[in-house]
C-alpha atoms as a PDB file:
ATOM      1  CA  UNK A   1      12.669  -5.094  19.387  1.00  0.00           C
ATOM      2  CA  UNK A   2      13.242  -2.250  21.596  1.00  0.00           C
ATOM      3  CA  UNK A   3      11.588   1.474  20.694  1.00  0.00           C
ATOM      4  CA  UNK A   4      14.655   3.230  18.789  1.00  0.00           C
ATOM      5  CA  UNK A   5      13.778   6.304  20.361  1.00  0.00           C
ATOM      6  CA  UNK A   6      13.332   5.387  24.188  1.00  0.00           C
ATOM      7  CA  UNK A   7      14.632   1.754  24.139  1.00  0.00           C
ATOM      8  CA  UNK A   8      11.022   0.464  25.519  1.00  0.00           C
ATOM      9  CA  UNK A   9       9.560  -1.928  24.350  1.00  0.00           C
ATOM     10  CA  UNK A  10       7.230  -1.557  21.461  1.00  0.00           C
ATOM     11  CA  UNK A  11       3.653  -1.642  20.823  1.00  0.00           C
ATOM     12  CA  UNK A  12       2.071  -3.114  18.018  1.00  0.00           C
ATOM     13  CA  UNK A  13       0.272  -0.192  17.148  1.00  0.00           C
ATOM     14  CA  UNK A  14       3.179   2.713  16.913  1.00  0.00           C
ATOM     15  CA  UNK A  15       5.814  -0.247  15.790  1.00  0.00           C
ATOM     16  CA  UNK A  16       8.653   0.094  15.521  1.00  0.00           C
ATOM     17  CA  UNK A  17       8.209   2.561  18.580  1.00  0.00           C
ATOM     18  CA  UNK A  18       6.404   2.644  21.434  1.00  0.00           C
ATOM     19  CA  UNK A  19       4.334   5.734  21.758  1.00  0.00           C
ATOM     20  CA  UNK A  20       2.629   8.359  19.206  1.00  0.00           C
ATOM     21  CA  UNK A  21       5.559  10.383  21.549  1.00  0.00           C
ATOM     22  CA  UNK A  22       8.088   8.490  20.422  1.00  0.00           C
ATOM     23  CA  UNK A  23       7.055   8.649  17.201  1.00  0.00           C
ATOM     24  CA  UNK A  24       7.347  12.590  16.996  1.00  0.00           C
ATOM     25  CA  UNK A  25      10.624  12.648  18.377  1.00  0.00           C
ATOM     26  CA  UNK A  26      11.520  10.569  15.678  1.00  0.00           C
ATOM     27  CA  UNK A  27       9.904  12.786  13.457  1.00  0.00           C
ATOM     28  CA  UNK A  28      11.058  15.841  14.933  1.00  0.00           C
ATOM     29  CA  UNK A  29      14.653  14.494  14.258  1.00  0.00           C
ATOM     30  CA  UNK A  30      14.410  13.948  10.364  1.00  0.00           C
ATOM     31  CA  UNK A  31      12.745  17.657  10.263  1.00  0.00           C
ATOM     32  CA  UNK A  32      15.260  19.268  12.681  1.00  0.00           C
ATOM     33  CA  UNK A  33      18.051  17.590  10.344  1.00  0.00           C
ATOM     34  CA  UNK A  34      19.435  15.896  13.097  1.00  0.00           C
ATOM     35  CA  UNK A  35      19.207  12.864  11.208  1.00  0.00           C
ATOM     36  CA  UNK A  36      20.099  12.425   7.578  1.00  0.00           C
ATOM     37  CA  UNK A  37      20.660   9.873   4.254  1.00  0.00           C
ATOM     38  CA  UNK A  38      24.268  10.441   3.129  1.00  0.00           C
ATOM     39  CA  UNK A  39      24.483  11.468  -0.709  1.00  0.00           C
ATOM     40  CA  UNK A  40      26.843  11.353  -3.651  1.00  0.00           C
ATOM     41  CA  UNK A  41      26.566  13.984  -5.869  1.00  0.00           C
ATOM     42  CA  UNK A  42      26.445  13.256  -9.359  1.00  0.00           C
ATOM     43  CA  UNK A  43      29.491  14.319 -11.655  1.00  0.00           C
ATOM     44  CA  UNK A  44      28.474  16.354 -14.330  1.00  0.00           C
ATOM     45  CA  UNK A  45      30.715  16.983 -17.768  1.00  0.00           C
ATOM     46  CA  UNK A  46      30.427  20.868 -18.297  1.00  0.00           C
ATOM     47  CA  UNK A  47      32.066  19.872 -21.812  1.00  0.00           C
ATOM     48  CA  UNK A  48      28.860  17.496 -22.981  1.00  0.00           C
ATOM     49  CA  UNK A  49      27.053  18.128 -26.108  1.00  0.00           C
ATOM     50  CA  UNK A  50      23.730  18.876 -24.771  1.00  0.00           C
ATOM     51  CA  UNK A  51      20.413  19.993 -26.825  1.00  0.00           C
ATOM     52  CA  UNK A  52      19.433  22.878 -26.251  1.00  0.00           C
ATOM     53  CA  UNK A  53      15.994  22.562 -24.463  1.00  0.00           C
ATOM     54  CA  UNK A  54      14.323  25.580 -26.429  1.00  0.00           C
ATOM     55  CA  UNK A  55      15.240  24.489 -29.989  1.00  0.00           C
ATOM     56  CA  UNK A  56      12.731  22.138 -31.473  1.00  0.00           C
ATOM     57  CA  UNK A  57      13.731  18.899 -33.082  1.00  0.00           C
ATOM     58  CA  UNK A  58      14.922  18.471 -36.691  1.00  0.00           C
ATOM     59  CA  UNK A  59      12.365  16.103 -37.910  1.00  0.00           C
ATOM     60  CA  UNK A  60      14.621  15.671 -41.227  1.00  0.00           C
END
């Protein structure tokens, strides 16, 4: 498998890359936002009957 960064080939020890280098640019990528997981946002209904967090329970 090659490195994803470089397309060398990997060493057991930075796997799946091939260098602590490659590792960082890797790294670098996911903090730079270069790189990111697609997301749905959730649909919220505004009309729901929600508790209200501050009122205690009726223990009735």
């Amino acid at each position: 498998m090659p490195c994803p960064t470089c397309q060398k080939p990997t060493e057991l020890k930075f796997r799946p890359f091939c260098s602590k280098r490659c590792q960082l640019v890797d790294l670098n990528h996911w903090f730079g936002e270069s790189y990111a997981i697609p997301a749905v946002e959730a649909e919220v209904d505004e009309n729901a009957d929600w508790p209200d967090p501050l009122t205690p329970p009726n223990d009735s």
